[in-house]
Structure formats: structure tokens, C-alpha cells
N, C-alpha and C. Protein backbone atom coordinates (compact mmCIF):
# COMPACT_ATOMS: atom_id res chain seq x y z
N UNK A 1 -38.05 51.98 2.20
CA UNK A 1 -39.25 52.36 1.50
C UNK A 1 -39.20 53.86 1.28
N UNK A 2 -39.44 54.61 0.00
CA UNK A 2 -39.25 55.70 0.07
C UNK A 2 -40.46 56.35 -0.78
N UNK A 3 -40.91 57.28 -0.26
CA UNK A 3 -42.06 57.89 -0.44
C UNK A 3 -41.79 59.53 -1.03
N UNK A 4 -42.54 60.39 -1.36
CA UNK A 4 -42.83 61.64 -2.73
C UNK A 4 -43.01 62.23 -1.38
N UNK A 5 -43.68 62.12 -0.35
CA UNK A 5 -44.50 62.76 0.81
C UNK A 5 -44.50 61.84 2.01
N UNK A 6 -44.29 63.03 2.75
CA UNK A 6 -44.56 62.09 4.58
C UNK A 6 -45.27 61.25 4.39
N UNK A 7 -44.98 59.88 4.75
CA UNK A 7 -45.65 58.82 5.04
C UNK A 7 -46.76 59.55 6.42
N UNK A 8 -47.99 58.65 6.21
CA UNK A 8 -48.91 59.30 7.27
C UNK A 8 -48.97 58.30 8.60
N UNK A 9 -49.45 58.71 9.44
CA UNK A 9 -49.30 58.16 11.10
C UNK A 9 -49.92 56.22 11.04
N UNK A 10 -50.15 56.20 10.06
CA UNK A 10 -51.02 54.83 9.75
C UNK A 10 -50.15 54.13 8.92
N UNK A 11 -49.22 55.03 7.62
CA UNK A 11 -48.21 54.19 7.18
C UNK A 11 -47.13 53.74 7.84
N UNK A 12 -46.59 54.78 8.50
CA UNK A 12 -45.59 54.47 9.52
C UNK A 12 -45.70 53.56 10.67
N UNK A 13 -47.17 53.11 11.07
CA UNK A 13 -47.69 52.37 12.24
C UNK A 13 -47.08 50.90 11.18
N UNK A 14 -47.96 51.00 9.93
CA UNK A 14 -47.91 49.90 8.96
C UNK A 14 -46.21 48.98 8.72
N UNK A 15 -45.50 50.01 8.51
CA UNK A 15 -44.43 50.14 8.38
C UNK A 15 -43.34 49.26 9.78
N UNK A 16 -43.95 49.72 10.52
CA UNK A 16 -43.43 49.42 11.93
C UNK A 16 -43.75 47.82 12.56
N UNK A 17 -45.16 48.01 11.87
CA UNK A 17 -45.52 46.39 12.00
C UNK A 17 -44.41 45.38 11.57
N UNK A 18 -44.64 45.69 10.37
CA UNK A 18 -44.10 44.58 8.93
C UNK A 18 -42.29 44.49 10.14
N UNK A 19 -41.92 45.31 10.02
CA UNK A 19 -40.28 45.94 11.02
C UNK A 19 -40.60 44.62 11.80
N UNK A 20 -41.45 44.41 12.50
CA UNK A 20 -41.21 43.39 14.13
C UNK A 20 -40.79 42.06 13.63
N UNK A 21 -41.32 41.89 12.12
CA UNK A 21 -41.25 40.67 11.76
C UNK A 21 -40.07 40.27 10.83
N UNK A 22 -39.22 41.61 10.05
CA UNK A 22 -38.25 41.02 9.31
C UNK A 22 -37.22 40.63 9.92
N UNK A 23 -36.30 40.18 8.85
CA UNK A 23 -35.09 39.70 9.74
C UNK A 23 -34.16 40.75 9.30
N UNK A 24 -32.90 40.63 9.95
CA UNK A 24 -31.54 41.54 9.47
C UNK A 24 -31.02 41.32 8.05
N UNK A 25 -31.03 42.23 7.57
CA UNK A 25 -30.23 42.94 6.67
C UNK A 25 -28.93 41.72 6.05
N UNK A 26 -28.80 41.50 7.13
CA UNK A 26 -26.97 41.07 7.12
C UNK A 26 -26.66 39.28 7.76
N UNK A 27 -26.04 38.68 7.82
CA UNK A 27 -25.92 37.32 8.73
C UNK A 27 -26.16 37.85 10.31
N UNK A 28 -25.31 37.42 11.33
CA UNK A 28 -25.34 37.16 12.42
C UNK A 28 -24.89 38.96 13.33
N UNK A 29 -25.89 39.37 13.86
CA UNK A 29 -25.76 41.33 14.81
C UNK A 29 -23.94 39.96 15.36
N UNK A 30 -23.30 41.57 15.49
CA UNK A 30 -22.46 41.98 16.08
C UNK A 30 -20.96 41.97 15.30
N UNK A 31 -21.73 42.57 14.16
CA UNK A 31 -20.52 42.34 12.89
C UNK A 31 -19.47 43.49 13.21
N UNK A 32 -19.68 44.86 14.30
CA UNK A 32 -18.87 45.83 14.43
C UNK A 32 -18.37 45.39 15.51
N UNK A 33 -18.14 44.49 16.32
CA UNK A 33 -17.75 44.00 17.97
C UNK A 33 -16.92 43.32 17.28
N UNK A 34 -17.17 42.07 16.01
CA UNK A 34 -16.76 41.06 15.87
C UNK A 34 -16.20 40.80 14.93
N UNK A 35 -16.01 41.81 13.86
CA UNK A 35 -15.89 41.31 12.32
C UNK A 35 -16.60 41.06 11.35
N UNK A 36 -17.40 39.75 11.80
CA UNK A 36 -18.66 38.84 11.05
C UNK A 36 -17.99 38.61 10.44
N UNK A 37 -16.71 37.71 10.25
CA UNK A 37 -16.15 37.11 8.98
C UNK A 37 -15.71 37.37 7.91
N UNK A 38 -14.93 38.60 8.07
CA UNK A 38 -14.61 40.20 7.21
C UNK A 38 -15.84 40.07 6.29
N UNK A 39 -17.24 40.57 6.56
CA UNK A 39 -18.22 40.99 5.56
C UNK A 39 -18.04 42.72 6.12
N UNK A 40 -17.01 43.11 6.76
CA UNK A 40 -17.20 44.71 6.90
C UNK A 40 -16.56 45.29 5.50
N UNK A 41 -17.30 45.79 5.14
CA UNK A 41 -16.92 46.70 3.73
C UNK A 41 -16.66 47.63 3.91
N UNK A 42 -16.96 48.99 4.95
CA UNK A 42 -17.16 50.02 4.93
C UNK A 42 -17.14 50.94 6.29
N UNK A 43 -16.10 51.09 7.00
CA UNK A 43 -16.72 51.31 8.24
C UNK A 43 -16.23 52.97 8.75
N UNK A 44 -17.09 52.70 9.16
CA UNK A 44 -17.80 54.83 9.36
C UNK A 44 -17.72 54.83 10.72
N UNK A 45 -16.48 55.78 11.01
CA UNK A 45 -15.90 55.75 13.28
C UNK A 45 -16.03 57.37 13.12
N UNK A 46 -16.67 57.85 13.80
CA UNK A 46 -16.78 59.11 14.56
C UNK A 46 -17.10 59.60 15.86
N UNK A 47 -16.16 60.55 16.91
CA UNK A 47 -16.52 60.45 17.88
C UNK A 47 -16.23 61.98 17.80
N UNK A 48 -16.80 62.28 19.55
CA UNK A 48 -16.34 63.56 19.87
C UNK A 48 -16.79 63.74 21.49
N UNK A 49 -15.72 64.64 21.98
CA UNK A 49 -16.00 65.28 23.35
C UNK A 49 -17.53 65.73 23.96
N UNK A 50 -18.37 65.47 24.56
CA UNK A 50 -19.50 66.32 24.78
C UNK A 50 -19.83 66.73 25.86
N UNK A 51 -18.92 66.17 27.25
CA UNK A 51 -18.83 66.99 28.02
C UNK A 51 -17.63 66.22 29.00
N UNK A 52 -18.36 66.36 30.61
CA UNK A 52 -16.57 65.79 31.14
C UNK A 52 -17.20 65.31 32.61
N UNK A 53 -16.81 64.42 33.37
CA UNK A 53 -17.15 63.92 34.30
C UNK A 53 -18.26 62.95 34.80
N UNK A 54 -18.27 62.31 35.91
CA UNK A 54 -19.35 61.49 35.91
C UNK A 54 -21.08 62.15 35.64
N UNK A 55 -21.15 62.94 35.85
CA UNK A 55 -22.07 63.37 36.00
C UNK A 55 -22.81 63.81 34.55
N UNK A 56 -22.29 63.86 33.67
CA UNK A 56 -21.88 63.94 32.30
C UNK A 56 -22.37 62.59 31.38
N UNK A 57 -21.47 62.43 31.94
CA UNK A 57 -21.45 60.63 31.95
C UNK A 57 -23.32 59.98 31.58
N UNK A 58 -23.71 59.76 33.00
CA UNK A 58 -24.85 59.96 33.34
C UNK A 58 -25.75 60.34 32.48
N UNK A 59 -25.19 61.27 32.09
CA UNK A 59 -26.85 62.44 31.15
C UNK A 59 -26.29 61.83 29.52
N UNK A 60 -25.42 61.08 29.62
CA UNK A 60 -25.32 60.96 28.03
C UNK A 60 -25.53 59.66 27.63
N UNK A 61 -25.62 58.68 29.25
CA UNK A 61 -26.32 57.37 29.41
C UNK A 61 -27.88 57.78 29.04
N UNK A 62 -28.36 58.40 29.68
CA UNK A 62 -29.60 58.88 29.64
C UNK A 62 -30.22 59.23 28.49
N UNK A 63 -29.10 59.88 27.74
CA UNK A 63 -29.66 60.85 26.55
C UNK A 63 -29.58 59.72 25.48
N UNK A 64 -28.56 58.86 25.52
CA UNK A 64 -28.82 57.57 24.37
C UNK A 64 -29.99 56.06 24.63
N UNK A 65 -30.48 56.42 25.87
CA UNK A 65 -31.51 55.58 26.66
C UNK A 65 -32.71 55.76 25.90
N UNK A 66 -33.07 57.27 25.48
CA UNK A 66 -33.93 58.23 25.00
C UNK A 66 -33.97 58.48 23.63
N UNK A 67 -33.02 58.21 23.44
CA UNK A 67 -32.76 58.31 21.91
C UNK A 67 -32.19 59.60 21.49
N UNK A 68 -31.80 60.44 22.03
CA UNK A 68 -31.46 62.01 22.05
C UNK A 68 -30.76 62.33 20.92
N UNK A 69 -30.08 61.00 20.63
CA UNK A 69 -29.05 61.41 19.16
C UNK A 69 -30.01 61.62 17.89
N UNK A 70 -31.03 61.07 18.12
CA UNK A 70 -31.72 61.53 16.86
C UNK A 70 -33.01 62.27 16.55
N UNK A 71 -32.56 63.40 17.90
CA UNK A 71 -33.53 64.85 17.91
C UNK A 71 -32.81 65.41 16.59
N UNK A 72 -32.97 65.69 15.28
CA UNK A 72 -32.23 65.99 14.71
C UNK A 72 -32.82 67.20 13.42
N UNK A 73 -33.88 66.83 13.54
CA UNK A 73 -35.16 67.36 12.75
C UNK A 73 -35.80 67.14 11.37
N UNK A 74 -34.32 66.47 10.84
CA UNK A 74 -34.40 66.00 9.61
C UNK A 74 -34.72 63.94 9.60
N UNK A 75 -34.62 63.79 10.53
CA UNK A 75 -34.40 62.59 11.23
C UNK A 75 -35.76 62.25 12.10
N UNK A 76 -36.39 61.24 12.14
CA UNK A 76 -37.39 61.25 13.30
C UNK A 76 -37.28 59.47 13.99
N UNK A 77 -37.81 58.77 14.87
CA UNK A 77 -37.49 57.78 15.31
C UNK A 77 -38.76 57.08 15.62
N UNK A 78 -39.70 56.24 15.38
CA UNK A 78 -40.72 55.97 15.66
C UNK A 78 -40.66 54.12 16.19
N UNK A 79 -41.24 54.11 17.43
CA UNK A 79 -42.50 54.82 18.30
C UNK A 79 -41.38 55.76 18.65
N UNK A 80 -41.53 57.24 19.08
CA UNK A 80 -40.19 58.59 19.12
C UNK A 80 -40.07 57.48 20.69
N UNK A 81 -40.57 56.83 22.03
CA UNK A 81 -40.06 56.55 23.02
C UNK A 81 -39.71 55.37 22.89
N UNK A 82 -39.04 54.64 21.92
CA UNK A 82 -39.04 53.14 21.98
C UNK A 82 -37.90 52.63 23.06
N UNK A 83 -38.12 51.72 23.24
CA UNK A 83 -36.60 50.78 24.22
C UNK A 83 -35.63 50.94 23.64
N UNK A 84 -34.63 50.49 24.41
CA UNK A 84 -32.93 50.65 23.82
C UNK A 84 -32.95 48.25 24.34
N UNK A 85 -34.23 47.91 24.60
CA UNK A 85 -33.87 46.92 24.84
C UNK A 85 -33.44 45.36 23.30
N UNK A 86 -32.99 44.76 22.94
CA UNK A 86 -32.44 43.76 22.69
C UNK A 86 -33.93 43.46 21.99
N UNK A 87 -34.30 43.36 20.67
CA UNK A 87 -35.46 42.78 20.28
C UNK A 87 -36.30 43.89 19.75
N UNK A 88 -36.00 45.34 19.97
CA UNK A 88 -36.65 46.23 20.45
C UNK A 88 -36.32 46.70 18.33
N UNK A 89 -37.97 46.93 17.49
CA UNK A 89 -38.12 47.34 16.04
C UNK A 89 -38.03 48.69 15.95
N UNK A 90 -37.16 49.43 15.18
CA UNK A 90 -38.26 50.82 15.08
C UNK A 90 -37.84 51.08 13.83
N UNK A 91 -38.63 52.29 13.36
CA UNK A 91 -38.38 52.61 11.92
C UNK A 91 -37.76 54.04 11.85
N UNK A 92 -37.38 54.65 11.01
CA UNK A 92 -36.27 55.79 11.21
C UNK A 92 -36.83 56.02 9.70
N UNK A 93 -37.32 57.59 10.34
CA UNK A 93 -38.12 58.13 9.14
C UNK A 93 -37.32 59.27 8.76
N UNK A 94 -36.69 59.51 7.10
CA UNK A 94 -35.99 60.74 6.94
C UNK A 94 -36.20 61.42 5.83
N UNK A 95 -35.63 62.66 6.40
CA UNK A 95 -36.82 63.45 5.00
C UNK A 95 -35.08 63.85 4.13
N UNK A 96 -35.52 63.61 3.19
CA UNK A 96 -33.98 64.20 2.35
C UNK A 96 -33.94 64.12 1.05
N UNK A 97 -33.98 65.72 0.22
CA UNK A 97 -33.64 66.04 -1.05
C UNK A 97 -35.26 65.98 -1.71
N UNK A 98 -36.09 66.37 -1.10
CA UNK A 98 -37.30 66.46 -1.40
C UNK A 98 -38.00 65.14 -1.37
N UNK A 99 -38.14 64.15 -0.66
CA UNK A 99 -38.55 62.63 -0.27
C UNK A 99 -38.31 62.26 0.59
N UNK A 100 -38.99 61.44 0.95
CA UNK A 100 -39.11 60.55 2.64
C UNK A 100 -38.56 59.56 2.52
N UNK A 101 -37.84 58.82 3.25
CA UNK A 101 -37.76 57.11 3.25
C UNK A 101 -38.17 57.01 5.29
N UNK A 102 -38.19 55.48 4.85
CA UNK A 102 -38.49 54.97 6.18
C UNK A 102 -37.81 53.48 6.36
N UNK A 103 -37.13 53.69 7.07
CA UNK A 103 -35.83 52.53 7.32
C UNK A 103 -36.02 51.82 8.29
N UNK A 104 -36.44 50.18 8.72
CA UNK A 104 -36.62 49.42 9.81
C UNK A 104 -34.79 48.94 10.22
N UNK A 105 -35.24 49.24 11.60
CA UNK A 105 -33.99 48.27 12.42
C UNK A 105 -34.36 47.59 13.88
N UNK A 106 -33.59 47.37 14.27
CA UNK A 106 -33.54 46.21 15.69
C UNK A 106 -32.51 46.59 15.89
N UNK A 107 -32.76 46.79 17.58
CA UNK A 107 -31.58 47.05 18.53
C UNK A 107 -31.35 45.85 18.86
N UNK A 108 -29.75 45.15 18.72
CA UNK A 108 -29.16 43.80 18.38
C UNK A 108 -28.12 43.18 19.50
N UNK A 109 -27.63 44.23 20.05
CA UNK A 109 -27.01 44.12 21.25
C UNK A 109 -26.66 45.41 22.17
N UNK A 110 -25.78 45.37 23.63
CA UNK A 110 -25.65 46.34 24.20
C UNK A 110 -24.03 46.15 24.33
N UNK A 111 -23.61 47.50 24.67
CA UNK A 111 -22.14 47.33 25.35
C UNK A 111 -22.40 47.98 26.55
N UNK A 112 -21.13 47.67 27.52
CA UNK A 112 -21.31 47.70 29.19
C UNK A 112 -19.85 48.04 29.43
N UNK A 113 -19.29 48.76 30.07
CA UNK A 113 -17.75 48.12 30.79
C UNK A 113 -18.74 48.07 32.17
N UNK A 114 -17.79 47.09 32.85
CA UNK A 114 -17.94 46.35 34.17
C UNK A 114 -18.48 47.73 35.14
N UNK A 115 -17.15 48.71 35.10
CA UNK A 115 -16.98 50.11 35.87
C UNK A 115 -18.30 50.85 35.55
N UNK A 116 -18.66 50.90 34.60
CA UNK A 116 -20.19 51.25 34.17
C UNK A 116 -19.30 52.96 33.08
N UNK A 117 -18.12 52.76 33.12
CA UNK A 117 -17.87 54.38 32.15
C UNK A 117 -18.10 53.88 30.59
N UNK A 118 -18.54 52.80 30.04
CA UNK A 118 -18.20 52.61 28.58
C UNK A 118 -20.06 52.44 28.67
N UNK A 119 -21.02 52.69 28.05
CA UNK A 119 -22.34 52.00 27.51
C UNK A 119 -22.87 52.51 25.98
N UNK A 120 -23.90 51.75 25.54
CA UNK A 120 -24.40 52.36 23.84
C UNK A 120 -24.97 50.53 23.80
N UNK A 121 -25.35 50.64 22.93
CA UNK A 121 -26.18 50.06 21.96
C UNK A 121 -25.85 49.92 20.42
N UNK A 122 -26.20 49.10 19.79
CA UNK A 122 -26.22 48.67 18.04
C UNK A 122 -27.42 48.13 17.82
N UNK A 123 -27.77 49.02 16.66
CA UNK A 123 -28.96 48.39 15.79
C UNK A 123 -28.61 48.02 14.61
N UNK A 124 -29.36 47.19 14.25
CA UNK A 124 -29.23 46.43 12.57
C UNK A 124 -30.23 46.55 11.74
N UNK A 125 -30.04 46.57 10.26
CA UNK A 125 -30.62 47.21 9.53
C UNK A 125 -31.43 46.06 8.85
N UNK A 126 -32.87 46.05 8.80
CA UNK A 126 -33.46 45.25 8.77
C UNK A 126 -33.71 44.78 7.01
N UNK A 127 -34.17 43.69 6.59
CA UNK A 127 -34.30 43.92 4.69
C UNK A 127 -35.55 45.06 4.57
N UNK A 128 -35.90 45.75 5.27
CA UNK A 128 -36.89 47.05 4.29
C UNK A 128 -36.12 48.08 4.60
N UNK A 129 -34.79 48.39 4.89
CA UNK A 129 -34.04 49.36 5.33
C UNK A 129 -32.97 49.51 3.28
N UNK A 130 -33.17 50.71 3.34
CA UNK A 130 -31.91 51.19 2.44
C UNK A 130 -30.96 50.48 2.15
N UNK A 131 -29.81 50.41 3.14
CA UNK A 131 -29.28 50.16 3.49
C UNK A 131 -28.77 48.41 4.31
N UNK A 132 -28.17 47.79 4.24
CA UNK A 132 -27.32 46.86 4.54
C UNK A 132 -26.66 47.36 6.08
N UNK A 133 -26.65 46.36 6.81
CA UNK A 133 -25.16 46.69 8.40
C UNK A 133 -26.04 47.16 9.80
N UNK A 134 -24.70 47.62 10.36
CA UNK A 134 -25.19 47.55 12.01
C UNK A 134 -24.37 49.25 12.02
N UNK A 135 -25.11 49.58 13.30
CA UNK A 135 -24.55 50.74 13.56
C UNK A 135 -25.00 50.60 15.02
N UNK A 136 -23.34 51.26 15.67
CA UNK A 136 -23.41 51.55 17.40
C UNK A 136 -23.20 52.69 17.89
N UNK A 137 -23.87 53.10 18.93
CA UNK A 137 -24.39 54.25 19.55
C UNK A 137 -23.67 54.01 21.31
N UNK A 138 -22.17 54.71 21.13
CA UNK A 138 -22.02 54.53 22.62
C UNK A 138 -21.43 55.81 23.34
N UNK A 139 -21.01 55.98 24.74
CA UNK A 139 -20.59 56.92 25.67
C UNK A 139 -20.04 56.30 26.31
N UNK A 140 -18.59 56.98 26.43
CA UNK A 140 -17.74 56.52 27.51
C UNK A 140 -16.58 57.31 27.86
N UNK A 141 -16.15 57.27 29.12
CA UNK A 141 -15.32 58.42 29.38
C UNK A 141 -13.54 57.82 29.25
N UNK A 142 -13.25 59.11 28.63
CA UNK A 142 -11.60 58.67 28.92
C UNK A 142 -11.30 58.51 30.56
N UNK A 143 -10.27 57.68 30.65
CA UNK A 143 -9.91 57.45 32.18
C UNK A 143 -8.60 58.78 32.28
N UNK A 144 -8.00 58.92 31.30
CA UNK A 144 -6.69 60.09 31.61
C UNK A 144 -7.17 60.89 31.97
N UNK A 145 -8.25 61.30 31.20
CA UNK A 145 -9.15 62.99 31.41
C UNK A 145 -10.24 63.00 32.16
N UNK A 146 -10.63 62.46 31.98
CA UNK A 146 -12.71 62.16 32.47
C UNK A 146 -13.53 63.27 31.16
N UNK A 147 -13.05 63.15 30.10
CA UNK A 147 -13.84 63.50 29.35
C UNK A 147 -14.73 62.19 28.57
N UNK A 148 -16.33 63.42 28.59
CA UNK A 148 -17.14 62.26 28.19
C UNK A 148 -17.45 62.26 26.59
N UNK A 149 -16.95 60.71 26.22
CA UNK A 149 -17.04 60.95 24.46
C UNK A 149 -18.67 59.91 24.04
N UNK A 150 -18.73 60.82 23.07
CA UNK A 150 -19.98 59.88 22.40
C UNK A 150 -19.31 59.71 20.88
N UNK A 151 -19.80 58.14 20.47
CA UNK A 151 -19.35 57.42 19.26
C UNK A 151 -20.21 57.08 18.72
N UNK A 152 -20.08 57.15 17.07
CA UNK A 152 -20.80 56.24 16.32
C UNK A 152 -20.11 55.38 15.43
N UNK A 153 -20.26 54.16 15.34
CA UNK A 153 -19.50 53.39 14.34
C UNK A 153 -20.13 52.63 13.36
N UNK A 154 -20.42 52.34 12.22
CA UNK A 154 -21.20 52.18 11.62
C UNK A 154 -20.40 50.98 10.22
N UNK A 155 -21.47 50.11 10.25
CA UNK A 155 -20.87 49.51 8.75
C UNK A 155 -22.39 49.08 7.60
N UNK A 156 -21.83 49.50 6.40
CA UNK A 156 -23.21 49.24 5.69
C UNK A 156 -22.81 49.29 4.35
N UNK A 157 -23.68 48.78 3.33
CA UNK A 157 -23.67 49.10 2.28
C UNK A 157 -24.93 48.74 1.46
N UNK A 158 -24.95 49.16 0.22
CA UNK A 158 -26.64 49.87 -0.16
C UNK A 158 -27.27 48.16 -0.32
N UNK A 159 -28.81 48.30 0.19
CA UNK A 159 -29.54 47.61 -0.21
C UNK A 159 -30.37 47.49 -1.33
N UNK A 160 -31.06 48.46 -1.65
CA UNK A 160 -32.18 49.11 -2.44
C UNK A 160 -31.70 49.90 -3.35
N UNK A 161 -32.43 49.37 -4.47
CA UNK A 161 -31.76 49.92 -5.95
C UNK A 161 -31.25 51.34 -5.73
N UNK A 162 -32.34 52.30 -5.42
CA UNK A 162 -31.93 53.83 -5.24
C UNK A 162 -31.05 53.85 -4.64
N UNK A 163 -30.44 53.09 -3.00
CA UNK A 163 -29.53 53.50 -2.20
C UNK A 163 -27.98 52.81 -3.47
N UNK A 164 -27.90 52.05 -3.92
CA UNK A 164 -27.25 51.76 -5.08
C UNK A 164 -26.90 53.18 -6.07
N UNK A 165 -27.73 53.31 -6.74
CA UNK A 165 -27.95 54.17 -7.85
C UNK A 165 -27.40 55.40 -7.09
N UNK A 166 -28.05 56.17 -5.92
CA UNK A 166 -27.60 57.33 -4.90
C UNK A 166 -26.33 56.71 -3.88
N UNK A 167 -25.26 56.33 -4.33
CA UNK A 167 -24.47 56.30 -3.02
C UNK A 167 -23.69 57.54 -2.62
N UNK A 168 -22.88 58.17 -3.73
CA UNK A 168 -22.76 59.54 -3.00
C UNK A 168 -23.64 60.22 -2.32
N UNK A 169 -24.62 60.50 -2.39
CA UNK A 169 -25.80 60.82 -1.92
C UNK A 169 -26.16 60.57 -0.47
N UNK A 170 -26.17 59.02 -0.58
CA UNK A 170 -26.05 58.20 0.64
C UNK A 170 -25.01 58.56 1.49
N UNK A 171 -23.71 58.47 1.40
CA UNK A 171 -22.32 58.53 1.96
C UNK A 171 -22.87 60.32 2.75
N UNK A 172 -23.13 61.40 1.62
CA UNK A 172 -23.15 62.17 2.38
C UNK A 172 -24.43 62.37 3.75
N UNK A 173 -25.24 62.09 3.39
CA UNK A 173 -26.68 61.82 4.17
C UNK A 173 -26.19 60.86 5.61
N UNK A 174 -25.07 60.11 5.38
CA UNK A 174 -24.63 59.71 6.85
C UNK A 174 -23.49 60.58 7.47
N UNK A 175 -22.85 60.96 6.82
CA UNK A 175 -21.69 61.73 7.51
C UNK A 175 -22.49 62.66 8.10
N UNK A 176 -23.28 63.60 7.31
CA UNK A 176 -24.63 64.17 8.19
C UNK A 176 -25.10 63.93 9.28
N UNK A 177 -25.78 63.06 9.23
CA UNK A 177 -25.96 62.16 10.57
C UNK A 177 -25.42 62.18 11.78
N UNK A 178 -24.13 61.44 11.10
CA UNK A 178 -23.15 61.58 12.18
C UNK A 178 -22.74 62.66 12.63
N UNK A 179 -22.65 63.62 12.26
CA UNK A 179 -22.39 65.23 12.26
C UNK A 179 -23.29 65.90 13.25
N UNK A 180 -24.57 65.81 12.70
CA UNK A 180 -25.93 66.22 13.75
C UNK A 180 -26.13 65.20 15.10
N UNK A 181 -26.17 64.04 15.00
CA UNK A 181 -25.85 62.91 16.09
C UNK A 181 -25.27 63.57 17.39
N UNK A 182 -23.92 64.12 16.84
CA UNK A 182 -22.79 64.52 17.82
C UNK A 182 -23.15 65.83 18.46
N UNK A 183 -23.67 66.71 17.81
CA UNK A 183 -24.33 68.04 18.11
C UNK A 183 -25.37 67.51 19.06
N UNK A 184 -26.51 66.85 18.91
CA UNK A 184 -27.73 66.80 19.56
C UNK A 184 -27.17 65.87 21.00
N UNK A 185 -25.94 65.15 20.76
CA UNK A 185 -26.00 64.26 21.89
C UNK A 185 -25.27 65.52 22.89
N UNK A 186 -24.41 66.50 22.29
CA UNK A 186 -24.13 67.87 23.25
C UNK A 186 -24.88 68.52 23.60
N UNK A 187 -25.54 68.31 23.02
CA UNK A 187 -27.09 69.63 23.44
C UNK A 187 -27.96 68.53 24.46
N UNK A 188 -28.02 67.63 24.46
CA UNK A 188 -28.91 66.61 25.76
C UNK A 188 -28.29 66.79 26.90
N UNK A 189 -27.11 67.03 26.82
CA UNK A 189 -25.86 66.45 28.38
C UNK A 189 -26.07 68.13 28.71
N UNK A 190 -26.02 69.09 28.24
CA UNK A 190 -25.65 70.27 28.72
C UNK A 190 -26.78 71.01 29.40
């Protein structure tokens, strides 16, 4: 949904509602774990170092618990404290090129290693979202080094006429993302 002006604290509530009730975007969450039956069109892997050791570790479990990747400013996350749990709606409000949109998703599954060094989350992009796909949000440490990496992996493609009509646009507005993502999840751990 994209708006001239900030949506106000009542649209976005509105917004958030309608979110609990749609369905995904796409067939069956776990199309980046799994394939989904090559419907991946497009897939967007970025990672980076953000700090090093268990302890590290920890704060970047924490910081994606919280949502920390998307302190971003251009970016906002509503309810801003929502769950990282399985079921869990929110809408992702962004301001860009002089206009707002407001994008529903569902957090769709979790990842775990056993050892507890791999964790993150994937959300899916709901039909009032831009956008089409799933995107995952994880931390995990190399075992050679004990450096702690945070990832995003992402697959999508446009839903909504504008995200159509704007895909360069689009393309850059996520690499962005991903760009600031990686910054803010360094700035939580440190």
C-alpha cells in the first residue's frame, strides 16, 4: 500500500489488522530452506562479519530477537516490539523517494543449529506487500574463526503494479536494506 504521506498511527494499526488475516504472497513459507519447486526467481545472499565470539554471538541472537536490523531510519517495523514467534504479522513501513509504502509479512519459520551457533528467522510477504517471497534474517558463527556473521537471504519478485513498473528502483531500495541491515546489526552487538 503506498501512500503521498506517513500513514497515521490508526492507518498503520488498520493496516496491521487486515496483515493478521492475509495469506502469503507465495505457495508454501520455506521456499529459501527448500526451493519451493524452483519458484525462486531471484535470490538476494548477503552477509558480513559483525563481531567475533560467543559472546557476540549472543548479542546478535538478541539483536535479531528485537528486531535491531531494522533500526534503520528509513525503515520502521510495527508493533516496533513484535515477536520473532511463528504466526507473528507485522507491517514494515518505508519512506522512499518522497512516499510511504507499508508492506505486511509473517514470520514463517525459525532456523536453529543443535550447538545453538547458527539462529534467524524468515518472514513472508503477505498479498498487501509490494513485493512477492520470503526473506531470512540469521547469525551464526564460523567454527574456523569464531567470527560472528549476520545474513540476509532473500527471494522475491514484484507484486503491485508500481513495484512492477519501479523495479530498478525496487532492486536498489533492497540492496539498501541489506546494506543498512548489516550496519545496524554491527552497531547492536558492539
Amino acid at each position: 500500500m503506498f501512500f503521498i504521506r506517513r500513514p497515521t498511527p490508526e492507518a498503520i494499526a488498520r493496516f496491521l489488522a487486515e496483515s493478521c488475516h492475509a495469506p502469503l504472497s507465495y505457495g508454501e513459507p520455506g521456499i529459501l530452506e527448500h526451493g519451493n519447486r524452483g519458484r525462486i526467481r531471484r535470490l538476494d545472499d548477503e552477509s558480513g562479519t559483525i563481531g567475533h565470539g560467543a559472546r557476540d554471538l549472543d548479542n546478535a541472537r538478541t539483536a535479531l530477537r528485537t528486531w535491531k536490523h531494522f533500526s534503520l531510519g528509513w525503515v520502521e517495523l510495527h508493533p516496533p516490539r513484535a515477536s520473532i514467534e511463528i504466526g507473528t504479522s507485522v507491517a514494515v513501513l518505508i519512506r522512499h523517494l518522497g512516499f510511504w509504502s507499508l508492506n505486511g509479512c509473517r514470520v514463517v519459520y525459525h532456523v536453529e543449529a543443535g550447538s545453538g551457533t547458527r539462529f534467524g528467522f524468515a518472514y513472508g510477504a503477505l498479498t498487501n506487500h509490494a513485493e512477492a517471497g520470503e526473506e531470512l534474517f540469521e547469525v551464526f558463527m564460523e567454527p574456523a574463526t569464531g567470527d560472528v556473521v549476520y545474513r540476509i537471504r532473500a527471494v522475491s519478485w514484484p507484486q503491485a503494479t508500481l513495484a512492477r513498473i519501479g523495479q530498478p528502483i525496487v532492486r536498489m531500495l533492497q540492496a539498501r536494506f541489506r546494506r543498512d541491515s548489516l550496519a545496524a546489526m554491527k552497531r547492536a552487538i558492539s
